[in-house]
PDB file of N, CA and C in Angstrom:
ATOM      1  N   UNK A   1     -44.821  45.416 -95.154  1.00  0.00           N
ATOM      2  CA  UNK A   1     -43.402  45.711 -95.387  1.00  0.00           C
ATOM      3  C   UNK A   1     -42.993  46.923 -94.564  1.00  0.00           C
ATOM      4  N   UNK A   2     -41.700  46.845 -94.163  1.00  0.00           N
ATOM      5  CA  UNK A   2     -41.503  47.984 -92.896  1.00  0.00           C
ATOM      6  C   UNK A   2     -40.624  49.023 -93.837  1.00  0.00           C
ATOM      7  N   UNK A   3     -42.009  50.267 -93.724  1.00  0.00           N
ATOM      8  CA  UNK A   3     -41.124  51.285 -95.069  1.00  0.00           C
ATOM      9  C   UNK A   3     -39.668  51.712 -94.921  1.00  0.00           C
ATOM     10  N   UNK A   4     -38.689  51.720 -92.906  1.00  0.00           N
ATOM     11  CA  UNK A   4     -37.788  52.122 -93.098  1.00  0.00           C
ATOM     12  C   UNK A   4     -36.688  51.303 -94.195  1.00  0.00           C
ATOM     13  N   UNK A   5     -37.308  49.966 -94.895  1.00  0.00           N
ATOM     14  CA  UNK A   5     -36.086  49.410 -95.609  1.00  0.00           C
ATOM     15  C   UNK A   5     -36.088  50.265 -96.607  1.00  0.00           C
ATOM     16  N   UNK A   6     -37.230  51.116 -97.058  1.00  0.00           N
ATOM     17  CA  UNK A   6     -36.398  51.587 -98.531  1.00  0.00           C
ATOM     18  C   UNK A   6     -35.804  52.022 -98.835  1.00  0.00           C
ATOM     19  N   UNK A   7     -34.720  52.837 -97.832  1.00  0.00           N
ATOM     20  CA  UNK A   7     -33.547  53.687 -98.447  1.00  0.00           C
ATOM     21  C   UNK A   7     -32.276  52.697 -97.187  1.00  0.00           C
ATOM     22  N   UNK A   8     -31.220  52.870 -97.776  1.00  0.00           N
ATOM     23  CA  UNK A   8     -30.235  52.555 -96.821  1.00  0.00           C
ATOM     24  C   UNK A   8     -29.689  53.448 -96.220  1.00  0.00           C
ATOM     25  N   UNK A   9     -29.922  55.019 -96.078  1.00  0.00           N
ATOM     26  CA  UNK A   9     -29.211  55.580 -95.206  1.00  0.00           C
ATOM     27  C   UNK A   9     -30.598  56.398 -94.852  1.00  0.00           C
ATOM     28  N   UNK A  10     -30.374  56.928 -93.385  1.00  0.00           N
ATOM     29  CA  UNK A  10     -31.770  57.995 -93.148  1.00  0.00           C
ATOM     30  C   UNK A  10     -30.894  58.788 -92.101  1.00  0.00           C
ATOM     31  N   UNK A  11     -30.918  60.448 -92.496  1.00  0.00           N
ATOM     32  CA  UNK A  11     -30.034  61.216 -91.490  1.00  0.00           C
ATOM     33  C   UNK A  11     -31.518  62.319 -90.941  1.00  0.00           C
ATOM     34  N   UNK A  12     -31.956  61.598 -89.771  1.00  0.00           N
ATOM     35  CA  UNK A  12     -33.089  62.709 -89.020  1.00  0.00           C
ATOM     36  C   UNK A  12     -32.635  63.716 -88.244  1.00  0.00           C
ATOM     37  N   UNK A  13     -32.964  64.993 -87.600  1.00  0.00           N
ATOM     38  CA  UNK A  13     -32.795  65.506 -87.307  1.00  0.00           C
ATOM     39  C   UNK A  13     -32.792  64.509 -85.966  1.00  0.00           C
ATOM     40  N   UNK A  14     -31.865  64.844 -84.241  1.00  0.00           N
ATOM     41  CA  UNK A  14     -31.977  63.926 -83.296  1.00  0.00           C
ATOM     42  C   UNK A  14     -33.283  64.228 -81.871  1.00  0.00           C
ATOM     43  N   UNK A  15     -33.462  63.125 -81.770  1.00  0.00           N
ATOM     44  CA  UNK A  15     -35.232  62.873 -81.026  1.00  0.00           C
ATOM     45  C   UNK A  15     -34.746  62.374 -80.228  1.00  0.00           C
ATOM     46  N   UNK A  16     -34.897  62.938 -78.500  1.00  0.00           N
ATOM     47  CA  UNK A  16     -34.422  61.773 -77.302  1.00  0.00           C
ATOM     48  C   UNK A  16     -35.987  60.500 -77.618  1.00  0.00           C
ATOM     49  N   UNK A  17     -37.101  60.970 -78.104  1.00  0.00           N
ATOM     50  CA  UNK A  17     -38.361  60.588 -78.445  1.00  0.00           C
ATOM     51  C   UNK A  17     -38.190  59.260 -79.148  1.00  0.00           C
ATOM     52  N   UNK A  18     -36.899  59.155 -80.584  1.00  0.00           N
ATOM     53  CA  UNK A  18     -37.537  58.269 -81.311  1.00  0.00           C
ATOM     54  C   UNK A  18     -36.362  57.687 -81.079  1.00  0.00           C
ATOM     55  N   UNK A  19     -36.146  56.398 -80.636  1.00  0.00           N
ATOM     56  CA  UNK A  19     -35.486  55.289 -80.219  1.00  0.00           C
ATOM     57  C   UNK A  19     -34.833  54.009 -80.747  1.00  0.00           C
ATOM     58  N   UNK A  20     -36.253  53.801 -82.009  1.00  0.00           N
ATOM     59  CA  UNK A  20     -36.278  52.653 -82.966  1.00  0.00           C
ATOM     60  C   UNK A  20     -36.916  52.672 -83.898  1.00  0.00           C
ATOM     61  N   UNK A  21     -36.110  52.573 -85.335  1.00  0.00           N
ATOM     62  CA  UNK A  21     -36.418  52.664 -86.545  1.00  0.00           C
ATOM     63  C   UNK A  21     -38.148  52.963 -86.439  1.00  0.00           C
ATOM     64  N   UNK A  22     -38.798  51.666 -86.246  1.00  0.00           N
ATOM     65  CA  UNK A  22     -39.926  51.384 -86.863  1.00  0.00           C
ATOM     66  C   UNK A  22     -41.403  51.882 -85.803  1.00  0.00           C
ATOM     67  N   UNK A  23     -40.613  52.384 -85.074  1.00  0.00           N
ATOM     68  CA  UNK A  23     -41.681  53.282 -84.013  1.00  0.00           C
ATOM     69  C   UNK A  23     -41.214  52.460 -82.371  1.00  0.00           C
ATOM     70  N   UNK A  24     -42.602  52.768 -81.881  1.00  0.00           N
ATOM     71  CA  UNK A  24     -42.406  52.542 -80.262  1.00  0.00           C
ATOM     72  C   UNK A  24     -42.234  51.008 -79.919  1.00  0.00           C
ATOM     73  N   UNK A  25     -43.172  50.138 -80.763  1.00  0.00           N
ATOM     74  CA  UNK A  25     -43.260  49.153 -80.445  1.00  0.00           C
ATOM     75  C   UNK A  25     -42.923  48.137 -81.928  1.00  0.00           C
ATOM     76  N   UNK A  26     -41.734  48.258 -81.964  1.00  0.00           N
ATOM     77  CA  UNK A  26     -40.567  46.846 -82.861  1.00  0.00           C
ATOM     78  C   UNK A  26     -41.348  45.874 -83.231  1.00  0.00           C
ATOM     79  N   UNK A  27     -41.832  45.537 -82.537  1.00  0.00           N
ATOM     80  CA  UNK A  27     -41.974  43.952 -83.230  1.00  0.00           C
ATOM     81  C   UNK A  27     -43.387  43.605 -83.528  1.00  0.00           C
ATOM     82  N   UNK A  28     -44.300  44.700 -83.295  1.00  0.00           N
ATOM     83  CA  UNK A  28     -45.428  44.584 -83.466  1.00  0.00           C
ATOM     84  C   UNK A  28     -46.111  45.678 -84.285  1.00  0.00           C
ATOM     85  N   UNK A  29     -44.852  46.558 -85.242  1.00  0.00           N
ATOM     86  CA  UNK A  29     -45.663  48.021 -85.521  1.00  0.00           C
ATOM     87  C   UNK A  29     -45.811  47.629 -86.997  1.00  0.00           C
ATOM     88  N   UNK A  30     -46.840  47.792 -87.628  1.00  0.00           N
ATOM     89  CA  UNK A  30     -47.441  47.243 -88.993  1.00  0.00           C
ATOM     90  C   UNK A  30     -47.352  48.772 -90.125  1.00  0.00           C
ATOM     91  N   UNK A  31     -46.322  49.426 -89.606  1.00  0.00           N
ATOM     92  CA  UNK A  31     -45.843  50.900 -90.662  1.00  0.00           C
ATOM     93  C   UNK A  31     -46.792  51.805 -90.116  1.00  0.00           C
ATOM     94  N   UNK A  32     -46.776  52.098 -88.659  1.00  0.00           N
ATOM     95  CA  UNK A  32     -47.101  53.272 -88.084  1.00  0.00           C
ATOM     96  C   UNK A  32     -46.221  54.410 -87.742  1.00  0.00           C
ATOM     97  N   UNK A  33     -46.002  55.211 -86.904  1.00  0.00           N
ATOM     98  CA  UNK A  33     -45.403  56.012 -86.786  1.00  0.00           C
ATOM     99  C   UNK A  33     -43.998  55.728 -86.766  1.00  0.00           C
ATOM    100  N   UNK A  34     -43.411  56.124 -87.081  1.00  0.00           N
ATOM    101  CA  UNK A  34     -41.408  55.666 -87.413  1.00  0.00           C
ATOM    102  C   UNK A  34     -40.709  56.403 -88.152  1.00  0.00           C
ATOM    103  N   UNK A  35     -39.350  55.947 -88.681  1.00  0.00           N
ATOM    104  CA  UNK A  35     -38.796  56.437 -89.215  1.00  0.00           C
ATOM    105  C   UNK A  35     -39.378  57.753 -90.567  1.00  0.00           C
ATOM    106  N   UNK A  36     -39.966  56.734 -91.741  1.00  0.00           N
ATOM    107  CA  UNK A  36     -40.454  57.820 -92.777  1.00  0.00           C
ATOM    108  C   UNK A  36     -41.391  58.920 -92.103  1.00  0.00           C
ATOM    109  N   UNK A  37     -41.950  58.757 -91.233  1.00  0.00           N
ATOM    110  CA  UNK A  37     -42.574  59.739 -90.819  1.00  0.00           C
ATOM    111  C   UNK A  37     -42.090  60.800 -90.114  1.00  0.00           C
ATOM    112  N   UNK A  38     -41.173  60.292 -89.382  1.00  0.00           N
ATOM    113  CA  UNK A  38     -40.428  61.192 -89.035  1.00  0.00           C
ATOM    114  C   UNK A  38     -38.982  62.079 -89.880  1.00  0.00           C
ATOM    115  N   UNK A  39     -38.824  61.718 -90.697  1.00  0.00           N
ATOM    116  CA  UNK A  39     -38.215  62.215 -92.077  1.00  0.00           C
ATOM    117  C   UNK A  39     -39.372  62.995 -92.697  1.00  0.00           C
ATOM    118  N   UNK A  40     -40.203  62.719 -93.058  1.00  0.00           N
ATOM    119  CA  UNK A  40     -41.400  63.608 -93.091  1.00  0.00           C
ATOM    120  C   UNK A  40     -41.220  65.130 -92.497  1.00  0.00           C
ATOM    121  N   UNK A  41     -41.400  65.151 -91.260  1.00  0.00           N
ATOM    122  CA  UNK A  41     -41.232  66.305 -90.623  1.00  0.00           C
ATOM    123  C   UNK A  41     -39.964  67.269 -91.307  1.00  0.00           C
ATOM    124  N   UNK A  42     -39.500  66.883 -91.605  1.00  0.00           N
ATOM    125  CA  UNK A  42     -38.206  68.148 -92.707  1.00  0.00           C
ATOM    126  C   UNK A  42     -37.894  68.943 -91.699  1.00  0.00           C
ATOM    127  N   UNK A  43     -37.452  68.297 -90.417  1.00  0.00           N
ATOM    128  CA  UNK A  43     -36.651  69.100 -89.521  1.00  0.00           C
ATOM    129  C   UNK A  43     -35.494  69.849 -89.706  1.00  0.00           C
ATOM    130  N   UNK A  44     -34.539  71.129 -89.917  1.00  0.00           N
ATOM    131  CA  UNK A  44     -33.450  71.235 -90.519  1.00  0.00           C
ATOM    132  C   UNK A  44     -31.917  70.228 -89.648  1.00  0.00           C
ATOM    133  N   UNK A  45     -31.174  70.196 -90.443  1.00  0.00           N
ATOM    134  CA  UNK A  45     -30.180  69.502 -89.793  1.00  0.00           C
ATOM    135  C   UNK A  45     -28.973  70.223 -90.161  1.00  0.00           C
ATOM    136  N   UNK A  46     -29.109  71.454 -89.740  1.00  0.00           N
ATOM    137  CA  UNK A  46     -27.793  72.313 -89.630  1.00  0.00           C
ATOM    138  C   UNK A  46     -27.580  72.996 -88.877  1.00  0.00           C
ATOM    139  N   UNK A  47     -26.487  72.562 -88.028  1.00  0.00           N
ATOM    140  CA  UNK A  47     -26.367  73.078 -86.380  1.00  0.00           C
ATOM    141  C   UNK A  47     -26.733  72.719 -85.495  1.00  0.00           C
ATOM    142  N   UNK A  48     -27.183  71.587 -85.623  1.00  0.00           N
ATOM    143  CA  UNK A  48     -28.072  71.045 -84.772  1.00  0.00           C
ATOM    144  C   UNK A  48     -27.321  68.909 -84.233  1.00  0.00           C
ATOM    145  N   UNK A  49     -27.785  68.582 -83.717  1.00  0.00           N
ATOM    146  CA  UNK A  49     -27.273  66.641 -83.498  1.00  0.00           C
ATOM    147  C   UNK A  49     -28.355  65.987 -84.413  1.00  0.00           C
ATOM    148  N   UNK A  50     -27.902  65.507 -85.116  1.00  0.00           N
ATOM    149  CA  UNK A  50     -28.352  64.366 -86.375  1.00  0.00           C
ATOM    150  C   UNK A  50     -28.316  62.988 -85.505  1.00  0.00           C
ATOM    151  N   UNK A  51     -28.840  61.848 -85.877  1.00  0.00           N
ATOM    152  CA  UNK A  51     -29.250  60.541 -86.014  1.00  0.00           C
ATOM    153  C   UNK A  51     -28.957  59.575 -87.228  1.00  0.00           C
ATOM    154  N   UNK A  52     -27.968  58.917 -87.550  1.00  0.00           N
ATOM    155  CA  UNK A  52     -27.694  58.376 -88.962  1.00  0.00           C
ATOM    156  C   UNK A  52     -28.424  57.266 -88.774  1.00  0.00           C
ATOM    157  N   UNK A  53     -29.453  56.364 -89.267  1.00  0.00           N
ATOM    158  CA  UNK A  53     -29.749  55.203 -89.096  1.00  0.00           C
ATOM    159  C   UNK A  53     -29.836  54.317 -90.464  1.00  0.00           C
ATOM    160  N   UNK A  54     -28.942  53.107 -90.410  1.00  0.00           N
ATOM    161  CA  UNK A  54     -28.632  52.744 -91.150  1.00  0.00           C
ATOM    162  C   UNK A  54     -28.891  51.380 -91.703  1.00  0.00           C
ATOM    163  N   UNK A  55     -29.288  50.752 -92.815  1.00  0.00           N
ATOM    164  CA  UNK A  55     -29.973  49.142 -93.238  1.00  0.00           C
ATOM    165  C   UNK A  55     -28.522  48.067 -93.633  1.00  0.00           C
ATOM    166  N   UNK A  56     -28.813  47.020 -93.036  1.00  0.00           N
ATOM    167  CA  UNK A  56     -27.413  46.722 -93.774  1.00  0.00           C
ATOM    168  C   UNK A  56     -28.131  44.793 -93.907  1.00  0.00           C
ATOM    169  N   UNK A  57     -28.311  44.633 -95.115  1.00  0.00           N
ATOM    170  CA  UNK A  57     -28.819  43.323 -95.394  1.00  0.00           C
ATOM    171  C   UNK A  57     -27.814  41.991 -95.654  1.00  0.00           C
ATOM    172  N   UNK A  58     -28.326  40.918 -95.143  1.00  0.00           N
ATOM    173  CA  UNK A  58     -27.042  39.997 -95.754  1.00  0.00           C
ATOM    174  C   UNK A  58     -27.753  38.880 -95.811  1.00  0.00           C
ATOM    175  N   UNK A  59     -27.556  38.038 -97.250  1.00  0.00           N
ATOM    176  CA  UNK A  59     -28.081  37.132 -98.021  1.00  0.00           C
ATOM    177  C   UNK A  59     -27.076  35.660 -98.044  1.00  0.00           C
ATOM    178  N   UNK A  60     -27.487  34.989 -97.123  1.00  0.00           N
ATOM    179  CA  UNK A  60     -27.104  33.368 -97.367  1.00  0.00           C
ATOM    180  C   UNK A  60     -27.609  32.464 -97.417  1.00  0.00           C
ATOM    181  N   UNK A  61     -27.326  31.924 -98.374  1.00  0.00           N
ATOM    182  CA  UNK A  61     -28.072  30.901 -98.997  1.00  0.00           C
ATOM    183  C   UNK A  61     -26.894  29.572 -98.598  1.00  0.00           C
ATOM    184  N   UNK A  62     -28.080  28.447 -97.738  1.00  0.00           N
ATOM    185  CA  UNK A  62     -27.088  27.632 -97.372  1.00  0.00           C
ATOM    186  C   UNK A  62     -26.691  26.329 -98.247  1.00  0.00           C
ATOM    187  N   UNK A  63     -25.566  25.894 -97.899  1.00  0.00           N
ATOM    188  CA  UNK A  63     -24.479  24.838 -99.309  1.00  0.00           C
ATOM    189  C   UNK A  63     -24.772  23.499 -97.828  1.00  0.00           C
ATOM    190  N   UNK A  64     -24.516  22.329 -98.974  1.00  0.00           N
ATOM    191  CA  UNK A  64     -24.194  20.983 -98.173  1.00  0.00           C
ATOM    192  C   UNK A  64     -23.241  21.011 -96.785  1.00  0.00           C
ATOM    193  N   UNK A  65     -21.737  22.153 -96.757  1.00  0.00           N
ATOM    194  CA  UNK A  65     -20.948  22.204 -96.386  1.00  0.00           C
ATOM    195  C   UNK A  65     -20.955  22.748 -95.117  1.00  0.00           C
ATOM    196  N   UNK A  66     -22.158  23.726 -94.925  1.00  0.00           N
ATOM    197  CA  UNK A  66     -22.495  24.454 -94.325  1.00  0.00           C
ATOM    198  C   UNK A  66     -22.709  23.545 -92.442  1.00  0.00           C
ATOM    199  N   UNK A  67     -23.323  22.097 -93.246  1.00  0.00           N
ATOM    200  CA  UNK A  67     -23.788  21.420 -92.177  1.00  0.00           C
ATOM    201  C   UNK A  67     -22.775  20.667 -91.413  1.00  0.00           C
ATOM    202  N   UNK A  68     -22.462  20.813 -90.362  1.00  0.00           N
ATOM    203  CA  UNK A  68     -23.611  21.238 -89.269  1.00  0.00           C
ATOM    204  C   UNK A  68     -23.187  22.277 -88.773  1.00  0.00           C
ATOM    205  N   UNK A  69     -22.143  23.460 -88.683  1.00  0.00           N
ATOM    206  CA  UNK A  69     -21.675  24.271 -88.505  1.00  0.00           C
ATOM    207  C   UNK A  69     -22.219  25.500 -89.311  1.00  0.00           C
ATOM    208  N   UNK A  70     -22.970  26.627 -90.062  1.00  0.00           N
ATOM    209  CA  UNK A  70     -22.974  27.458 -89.785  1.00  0.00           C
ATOM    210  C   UNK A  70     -22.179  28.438 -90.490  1.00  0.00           C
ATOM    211  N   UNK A  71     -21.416  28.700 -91.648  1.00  0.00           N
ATOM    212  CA  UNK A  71     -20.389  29.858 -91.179  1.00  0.00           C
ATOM    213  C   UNK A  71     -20.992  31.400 -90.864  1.00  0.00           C
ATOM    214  N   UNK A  72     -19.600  32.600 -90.814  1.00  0.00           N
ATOM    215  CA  UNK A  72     -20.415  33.598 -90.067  1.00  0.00           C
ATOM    216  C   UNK A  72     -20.499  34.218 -91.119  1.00  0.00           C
ATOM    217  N   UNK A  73     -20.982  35.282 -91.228  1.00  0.00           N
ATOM    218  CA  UNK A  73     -21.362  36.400 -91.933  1.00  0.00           C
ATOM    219  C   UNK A  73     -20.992  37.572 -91.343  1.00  0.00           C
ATOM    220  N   UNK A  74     -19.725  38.794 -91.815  1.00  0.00           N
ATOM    221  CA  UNK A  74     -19.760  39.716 -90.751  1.00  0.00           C
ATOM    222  C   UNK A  74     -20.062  40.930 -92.191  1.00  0.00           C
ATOM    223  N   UNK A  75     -20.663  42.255 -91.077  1.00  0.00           N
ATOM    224  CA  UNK A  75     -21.078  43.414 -91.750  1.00  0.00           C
ATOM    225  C   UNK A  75     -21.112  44.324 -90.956  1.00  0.00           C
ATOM    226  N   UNK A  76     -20.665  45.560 -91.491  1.00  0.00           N
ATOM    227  CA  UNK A  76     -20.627  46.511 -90.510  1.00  0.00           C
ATOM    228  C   UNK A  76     -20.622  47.895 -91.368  1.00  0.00           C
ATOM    229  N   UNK A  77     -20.931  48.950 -90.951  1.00  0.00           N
ATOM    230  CA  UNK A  77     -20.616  50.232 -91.136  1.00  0.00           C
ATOM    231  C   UNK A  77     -19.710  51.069 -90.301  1.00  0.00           C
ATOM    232  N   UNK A  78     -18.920  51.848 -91.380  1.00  0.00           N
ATOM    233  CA  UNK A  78     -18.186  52.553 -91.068  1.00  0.00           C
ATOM    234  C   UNK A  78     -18.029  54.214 -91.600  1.00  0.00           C
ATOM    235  N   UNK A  79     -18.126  55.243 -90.545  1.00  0.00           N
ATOM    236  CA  UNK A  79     -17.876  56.438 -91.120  1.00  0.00           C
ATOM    237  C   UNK A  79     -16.576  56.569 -91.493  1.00  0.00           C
ATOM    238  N   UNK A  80     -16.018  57.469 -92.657  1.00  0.00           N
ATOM    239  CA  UNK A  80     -14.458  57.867 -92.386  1.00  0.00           C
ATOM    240  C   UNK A  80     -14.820  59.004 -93.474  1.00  0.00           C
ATOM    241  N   UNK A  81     -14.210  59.979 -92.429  1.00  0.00           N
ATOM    242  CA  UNK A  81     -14.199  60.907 -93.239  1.00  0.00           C
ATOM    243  C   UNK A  81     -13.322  61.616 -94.900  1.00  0.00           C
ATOM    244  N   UNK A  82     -13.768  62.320 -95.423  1.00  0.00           N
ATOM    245  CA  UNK A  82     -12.421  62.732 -96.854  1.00  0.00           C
ATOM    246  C   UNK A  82     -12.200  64.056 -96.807  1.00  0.00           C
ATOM    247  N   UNK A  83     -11.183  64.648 -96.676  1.00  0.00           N
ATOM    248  CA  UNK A  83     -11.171  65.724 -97.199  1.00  0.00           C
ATOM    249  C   UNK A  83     -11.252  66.628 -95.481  1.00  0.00           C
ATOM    250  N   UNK A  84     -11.152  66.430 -94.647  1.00  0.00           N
ATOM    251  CA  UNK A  84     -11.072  66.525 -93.099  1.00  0.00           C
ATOM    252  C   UNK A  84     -10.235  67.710 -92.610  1.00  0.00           C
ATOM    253  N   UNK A  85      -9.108  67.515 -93.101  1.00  0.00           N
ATOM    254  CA  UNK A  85      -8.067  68.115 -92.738  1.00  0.00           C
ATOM    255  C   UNK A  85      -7.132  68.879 -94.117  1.00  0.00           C
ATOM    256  N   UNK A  86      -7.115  69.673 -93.913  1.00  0.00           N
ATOM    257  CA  UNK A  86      -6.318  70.658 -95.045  1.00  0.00           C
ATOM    258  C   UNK A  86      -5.080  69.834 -95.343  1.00  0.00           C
ATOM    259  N   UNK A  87      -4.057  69.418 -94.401  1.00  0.00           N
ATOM    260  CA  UNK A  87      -3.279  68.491 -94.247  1.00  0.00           C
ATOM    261  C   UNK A  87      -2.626  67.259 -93.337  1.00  0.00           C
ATOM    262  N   UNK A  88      -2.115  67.007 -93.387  1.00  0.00           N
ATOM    263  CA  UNK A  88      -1.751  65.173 -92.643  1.00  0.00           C
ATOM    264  C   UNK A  88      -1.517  65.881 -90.655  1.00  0.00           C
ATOM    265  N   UNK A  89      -2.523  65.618 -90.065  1.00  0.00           N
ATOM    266  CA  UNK A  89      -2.089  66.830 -88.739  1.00  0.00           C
ATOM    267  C   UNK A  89      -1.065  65.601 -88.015  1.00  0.00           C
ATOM    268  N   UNK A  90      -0.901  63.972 -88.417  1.00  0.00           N
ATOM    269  CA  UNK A  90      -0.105  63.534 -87.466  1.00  0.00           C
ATOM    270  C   UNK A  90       1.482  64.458 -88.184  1.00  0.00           C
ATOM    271  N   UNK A  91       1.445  64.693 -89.392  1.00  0.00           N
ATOM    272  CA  UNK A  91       3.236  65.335 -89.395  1.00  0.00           C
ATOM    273  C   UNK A  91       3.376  66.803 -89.282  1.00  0.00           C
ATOM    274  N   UNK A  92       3.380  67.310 -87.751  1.00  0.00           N
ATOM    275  CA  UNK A  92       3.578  67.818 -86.624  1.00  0.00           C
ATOM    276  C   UNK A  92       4.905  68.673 -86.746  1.00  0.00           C
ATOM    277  N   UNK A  93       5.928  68.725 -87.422  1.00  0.00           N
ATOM    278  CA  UNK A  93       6.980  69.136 -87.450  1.00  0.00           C
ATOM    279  C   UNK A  93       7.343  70.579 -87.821  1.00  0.00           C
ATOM    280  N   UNK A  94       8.225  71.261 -86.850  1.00  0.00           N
ATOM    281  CA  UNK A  94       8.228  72.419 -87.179  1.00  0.00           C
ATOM    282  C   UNK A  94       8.787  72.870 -88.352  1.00  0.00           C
ATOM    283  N   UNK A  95       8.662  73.844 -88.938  1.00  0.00           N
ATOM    284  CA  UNK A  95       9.448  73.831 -90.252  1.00  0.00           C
ATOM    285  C   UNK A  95      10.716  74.207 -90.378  1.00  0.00           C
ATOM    286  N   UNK A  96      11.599  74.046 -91.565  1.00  0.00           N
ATOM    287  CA  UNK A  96      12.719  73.778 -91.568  1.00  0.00           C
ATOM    288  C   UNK A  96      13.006  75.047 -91.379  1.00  0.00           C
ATOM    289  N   UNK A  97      14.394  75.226 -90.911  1.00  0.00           N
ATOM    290  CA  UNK A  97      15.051  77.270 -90.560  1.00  0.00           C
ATOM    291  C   UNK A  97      16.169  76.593 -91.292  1.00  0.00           C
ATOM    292  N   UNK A  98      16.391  77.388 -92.208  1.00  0.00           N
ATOM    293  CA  UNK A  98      18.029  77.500 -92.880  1.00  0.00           C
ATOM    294  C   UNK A  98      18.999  78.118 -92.359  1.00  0.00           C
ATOM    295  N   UNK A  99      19.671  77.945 -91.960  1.00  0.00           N
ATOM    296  CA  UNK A  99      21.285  78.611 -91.516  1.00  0.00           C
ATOM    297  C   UNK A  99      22.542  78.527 -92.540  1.00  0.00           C
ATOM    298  N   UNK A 100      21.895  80.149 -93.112  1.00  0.00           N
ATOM    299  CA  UNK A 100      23.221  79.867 -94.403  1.00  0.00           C
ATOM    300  C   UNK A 100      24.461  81.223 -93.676  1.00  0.00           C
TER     301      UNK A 100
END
């Protein structure tokens, strides 16, 4: 079992070194050097370029209907930030001057 599935999010400190989840060699690495191990290392990640790497699973189970076509399955991640901006920076407007 490839240990990076057990968590769904992993934020490493950033490695021009580590490339792919599960080490150097994908398709043949049997839980050698990779991700948990490199989370291991407890590099700090403040001030520094982070790496978010992320699991995203999807389960279909196929129906009569399915045949012969297929349908798709879409999934994706998305950052968005909360709390970003003190206030709305697209309303830009200078403030009001009274002329009494």
């Amino acid at each position: 079992m490839r240990e990076f599935f057990n968590h769904d999010l992993w934020v490493p400190a950033y490695d021009s070194n580590q490339l792919h989840a599960p080490g150097q060699y994908v398709s043949q690495n049997e839980g050698g050097p990779g991700l948990p191990e490199w989370i291991q290392e407890n590099r700090p990640l403040v001030d520094t370029d982070v790496v978010i790497w992320h699991t995203i699973g999807v389960l279909h189970l196929p129906r009569p209907e399915d045949f012969p076509v297929m349908p798709v399955e879409y999934v994706g991640f998305t950052l968005k930030p909360v709390g970003f901006f003190e206030r709305n920076p697209a309303l830009d407007l200078a403030p009001p001057i009274c002329h009494i």
